[in-house]
C-alpha atoms as a PDB file:
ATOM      1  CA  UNK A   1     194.966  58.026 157.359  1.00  0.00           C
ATOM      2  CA  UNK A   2     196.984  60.656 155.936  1.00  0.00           C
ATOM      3  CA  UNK A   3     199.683  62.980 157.628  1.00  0.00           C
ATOM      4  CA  UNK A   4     200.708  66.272 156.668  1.00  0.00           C
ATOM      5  CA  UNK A   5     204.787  65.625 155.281  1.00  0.00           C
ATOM      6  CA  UNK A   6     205.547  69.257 154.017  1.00  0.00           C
ATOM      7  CA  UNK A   7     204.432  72.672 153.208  1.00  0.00           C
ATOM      8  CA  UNK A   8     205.949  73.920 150.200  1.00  0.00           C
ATOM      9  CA  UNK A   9     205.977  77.759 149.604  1.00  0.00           C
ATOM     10  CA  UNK A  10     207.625  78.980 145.951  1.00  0.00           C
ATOM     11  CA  UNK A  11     206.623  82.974 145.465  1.00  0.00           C
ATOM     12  CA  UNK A  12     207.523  84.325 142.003  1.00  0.00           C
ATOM     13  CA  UNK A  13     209.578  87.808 142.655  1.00  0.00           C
ATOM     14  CA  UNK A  14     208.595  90.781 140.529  1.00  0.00           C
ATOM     15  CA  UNK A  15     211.293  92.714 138.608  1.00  0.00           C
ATOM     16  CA  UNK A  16     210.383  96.648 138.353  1.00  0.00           C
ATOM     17  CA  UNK A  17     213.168  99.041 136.519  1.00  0.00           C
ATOM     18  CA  UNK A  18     212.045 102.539 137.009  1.00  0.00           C
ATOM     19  CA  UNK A  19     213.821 105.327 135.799  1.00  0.00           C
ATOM     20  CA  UNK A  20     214.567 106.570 139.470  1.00  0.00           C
ATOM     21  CA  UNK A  21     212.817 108.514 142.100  1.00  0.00           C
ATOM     22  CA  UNK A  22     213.715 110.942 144.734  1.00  0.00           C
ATOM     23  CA  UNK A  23     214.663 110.101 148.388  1.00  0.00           C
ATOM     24  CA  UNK A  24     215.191 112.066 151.075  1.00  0.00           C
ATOM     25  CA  UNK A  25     218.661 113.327 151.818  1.00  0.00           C
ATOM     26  CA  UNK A  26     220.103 111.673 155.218  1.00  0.00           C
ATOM     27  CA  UNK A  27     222.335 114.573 155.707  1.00  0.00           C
ATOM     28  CA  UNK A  28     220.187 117.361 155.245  1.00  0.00           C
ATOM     29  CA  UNK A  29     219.043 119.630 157.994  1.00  0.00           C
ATOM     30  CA  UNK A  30     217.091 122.771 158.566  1.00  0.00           C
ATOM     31  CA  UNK A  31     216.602 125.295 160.907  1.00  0.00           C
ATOM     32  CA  UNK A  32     213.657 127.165 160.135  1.00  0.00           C
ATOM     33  CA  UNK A  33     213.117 130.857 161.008  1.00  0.00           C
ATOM     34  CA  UNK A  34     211.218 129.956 164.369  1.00  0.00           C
ATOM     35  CA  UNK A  35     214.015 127.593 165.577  1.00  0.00           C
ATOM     36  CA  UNK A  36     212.637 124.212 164.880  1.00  0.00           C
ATOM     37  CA  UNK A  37     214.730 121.805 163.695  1.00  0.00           C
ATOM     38  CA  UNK A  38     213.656 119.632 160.036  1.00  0.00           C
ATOM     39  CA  UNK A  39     215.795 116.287 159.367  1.00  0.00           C
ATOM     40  CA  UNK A  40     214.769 113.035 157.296  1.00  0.00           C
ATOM     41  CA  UNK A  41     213.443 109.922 159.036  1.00  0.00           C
ATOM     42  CA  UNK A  42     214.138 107.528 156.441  1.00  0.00           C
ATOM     43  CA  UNK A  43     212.334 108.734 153.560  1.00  0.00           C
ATOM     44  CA  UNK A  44     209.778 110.599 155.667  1.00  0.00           C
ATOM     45  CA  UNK A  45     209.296 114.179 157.259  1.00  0.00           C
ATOM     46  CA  UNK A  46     207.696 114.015 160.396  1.00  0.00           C
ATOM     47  CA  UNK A  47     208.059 118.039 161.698  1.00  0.00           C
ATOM     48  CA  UNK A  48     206.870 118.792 158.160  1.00  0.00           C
ATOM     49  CA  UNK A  49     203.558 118.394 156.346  1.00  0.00           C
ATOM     50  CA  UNK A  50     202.777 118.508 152.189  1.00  0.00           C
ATOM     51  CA  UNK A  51     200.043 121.577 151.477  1.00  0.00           C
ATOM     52  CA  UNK A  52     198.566 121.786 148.214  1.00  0.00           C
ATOM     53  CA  UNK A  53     198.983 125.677 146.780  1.00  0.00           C
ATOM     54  CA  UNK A  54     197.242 125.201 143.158  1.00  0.00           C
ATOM     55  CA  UNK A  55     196.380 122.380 140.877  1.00  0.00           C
ATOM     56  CA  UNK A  56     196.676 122.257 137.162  1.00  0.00           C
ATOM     57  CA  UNK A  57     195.928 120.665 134.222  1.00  0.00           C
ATOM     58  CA  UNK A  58     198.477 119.195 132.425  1.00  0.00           C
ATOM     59  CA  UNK A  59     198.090 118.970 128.497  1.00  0.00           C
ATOM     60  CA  UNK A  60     201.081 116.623 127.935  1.00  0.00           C
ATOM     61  CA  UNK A  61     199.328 114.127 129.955  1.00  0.00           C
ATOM     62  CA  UNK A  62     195.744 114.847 130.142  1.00  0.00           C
ATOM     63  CA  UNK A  63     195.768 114.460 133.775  1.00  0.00           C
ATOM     64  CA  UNK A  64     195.558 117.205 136.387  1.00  0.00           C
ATOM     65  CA  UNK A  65     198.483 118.092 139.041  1.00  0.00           C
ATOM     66  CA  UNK A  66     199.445 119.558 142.319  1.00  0.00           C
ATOM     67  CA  UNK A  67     201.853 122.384 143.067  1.00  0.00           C
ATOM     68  CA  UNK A  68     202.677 122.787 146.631  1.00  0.00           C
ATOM     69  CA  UNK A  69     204.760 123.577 149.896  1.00  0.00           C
ATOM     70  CA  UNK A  70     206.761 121.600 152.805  1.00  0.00           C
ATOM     71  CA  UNK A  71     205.231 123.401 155.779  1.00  0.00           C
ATOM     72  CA  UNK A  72     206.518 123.172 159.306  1.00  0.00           C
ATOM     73  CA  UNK A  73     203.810 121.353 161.579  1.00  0.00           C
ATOM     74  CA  UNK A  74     204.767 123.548 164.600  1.00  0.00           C
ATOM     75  CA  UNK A  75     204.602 127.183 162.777  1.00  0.00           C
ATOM     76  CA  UNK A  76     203.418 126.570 158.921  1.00  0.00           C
ATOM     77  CA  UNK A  77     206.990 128.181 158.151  1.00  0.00           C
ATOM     78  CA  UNK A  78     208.041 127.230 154.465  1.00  0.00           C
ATOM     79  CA  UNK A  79     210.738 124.424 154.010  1.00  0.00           C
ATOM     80  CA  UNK A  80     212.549 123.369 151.430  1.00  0.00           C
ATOM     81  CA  UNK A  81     214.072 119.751 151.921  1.00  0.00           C
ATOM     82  CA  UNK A  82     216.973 118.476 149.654  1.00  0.00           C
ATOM     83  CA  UNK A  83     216.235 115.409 147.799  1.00  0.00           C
ATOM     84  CA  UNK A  84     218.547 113.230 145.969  1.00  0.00           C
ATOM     85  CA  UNK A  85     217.647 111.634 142.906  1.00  0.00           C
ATOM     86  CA  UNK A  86     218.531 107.817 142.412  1.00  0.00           C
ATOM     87  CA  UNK A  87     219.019 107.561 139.108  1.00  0.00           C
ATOM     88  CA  UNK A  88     217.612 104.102 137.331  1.00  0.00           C
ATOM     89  CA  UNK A  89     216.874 101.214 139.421  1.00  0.00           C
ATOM     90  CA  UNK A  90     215.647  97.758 139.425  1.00  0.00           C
ATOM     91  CA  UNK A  91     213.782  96.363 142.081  1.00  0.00           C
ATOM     92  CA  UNK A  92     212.259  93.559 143.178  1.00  0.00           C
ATOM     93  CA  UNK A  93     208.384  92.992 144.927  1.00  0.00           C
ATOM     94  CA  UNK A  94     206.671  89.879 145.800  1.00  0.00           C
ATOM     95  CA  UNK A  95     204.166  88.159 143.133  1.00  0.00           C
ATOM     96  CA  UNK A  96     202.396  85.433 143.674  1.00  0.00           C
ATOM     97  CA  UNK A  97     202.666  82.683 145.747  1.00  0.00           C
ATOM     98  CA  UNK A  98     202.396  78.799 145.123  1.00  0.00           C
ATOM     99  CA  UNK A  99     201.676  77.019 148.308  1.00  0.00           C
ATOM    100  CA  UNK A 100     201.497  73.108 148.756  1.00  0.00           C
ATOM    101  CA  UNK A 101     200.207  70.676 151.544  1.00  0.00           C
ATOM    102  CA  UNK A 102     202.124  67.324 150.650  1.00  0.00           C
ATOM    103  CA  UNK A 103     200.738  64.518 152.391  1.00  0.00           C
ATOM    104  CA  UNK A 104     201.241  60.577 153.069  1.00  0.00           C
ATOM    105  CA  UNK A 105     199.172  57.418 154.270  1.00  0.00           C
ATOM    106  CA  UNK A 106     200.308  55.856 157.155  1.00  0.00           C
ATOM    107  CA  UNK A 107     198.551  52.545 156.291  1.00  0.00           C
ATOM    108  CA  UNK A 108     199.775  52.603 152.400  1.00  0.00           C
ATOM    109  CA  UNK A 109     203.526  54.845 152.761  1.00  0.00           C
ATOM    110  CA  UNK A 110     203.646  54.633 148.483  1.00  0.00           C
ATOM    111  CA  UNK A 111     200.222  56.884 148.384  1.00  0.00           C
ATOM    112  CA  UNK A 112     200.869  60.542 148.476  1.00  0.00           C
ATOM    113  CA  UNK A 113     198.805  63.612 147.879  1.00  0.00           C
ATOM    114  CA  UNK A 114     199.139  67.151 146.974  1.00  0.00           C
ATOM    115  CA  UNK A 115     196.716  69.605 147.988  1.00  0.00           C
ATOM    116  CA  UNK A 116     197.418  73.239 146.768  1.00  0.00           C
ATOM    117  CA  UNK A 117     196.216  75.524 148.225  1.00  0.00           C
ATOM    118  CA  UNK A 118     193.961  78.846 147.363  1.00  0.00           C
ATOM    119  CA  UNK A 119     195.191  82.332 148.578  1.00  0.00           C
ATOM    120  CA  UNK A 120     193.088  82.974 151.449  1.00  0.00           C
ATOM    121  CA  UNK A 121     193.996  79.351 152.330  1.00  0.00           C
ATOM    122  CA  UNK A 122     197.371  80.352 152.020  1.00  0.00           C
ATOM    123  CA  UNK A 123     197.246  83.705 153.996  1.00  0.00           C
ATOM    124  CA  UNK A 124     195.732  81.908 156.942  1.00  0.00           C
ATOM    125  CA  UNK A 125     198.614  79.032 157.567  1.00  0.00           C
ATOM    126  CA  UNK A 126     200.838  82.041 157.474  1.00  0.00           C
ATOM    127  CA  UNK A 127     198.846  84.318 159.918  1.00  0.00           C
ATOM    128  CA  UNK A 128     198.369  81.613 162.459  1.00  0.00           C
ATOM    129  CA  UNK A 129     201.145  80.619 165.270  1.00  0.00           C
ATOM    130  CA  UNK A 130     200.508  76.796 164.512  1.00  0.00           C
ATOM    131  CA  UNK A 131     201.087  76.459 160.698  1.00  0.00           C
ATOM    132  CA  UNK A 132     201.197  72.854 160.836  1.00  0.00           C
ATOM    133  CA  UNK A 133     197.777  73.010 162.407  1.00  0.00           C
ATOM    134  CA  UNK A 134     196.221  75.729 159.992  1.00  0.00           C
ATOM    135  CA  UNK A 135     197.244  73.087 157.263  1.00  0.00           C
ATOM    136  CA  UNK A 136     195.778  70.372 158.533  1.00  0.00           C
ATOM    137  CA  UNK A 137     192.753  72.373 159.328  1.00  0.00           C
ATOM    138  CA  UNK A 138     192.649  73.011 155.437  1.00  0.00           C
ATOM    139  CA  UNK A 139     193.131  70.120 154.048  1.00  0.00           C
ATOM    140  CA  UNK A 140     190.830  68.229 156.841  1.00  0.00           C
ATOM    141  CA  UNK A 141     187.599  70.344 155.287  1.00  0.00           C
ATOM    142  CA  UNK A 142     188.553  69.065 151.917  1.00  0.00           C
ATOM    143  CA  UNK A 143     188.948  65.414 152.788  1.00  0.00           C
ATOM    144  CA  UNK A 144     187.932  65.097 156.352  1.00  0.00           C
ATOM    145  CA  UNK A 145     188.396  61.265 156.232  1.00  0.00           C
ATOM    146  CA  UNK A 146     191.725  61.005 154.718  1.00  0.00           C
ATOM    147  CA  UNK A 147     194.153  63.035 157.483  1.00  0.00           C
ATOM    148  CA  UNK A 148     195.225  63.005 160.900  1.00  0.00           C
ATOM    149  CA  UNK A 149     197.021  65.414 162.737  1.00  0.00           C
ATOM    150  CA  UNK A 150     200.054  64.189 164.709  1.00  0.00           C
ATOM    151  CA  UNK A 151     202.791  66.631 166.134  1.00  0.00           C
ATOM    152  CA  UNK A 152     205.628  64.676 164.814  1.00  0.00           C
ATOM    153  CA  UNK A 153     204.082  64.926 161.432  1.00  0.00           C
ATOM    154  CA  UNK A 154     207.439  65.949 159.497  1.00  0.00           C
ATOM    155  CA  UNK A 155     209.170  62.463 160.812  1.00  0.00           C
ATOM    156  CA  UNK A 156     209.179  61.464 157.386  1.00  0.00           C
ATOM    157  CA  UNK A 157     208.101  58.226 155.435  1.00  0.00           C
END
């Protein structure tokens, strides 16, 4: 029998330089002309709401665009929220992600195995509450003779 010795997860990070964008400015409030009060939650505006005034199309880029208006949600009174601009940045988002089932055999402790695993595999040890178990469960349909479950599975060789 084989037991589950490790689960090995390497994910590649994704480097993305941009030449900026605009976030919301922390400090910035508004009154508008009805007394409600406009401020920046994070990077959103929750008393306002976008509306589309005219679209366009844009010869430069052969695509078409949107002109609009920040709108209060209350009144439709025009806003105009200050936005700072970030300048260039580098950031970083998840890519993909290697995951490995490393196994022993309790009977022979030199034989080993390595199951990798596919990415719906993958997404489903991390969803559950039991990884260990979600493994095993995974690896069991691939060889259902050659592992065992045990709790104390990560006790080493």
């Amino acid at each position: 029998m084989r037991v589950i010795t490790e689960i090995a997860v390497t994910q590649e990070p994704i480097r993305i330089d941009s030449m900026g964008r605009h976030v919301g400015d922390p400090r910035w409030i508004d009154v508008d002309s009805h007394g409600h009060e406009h401020r920046f939650d994070g990077n959103e505006l929750p008393t306002l709401e976008w509306v589309v005034t005219d679209t366009y199309w844009c010869g430069d880029c052969c695509d078409e665009h949107e002109t609009g208006e920040w709108r209060c949600r209350k009144c439709a009174a025009v806003v105009k929220p200050h936005w700072n601009f970030t300048g260039p940045l580098t950031e970083y988002i998840p890519g993909l992600s290697d995951v490995k089932v490393f196994t022993r055999d309790t009977e022979l402790p030199g034989l080993r195995a390595t199951y990798f695993l596919r990415f719906d595999e993958a997404d489903a040890v991390f969803a559950a509450g039991d990884r260990l178990a979600e493994a095993h469960k995974i690896v069991a349909a691939r060889d259902p003779d050659a592992t065992e479950y045990r709790d104390s599975a990560f006790a080493g060789p």
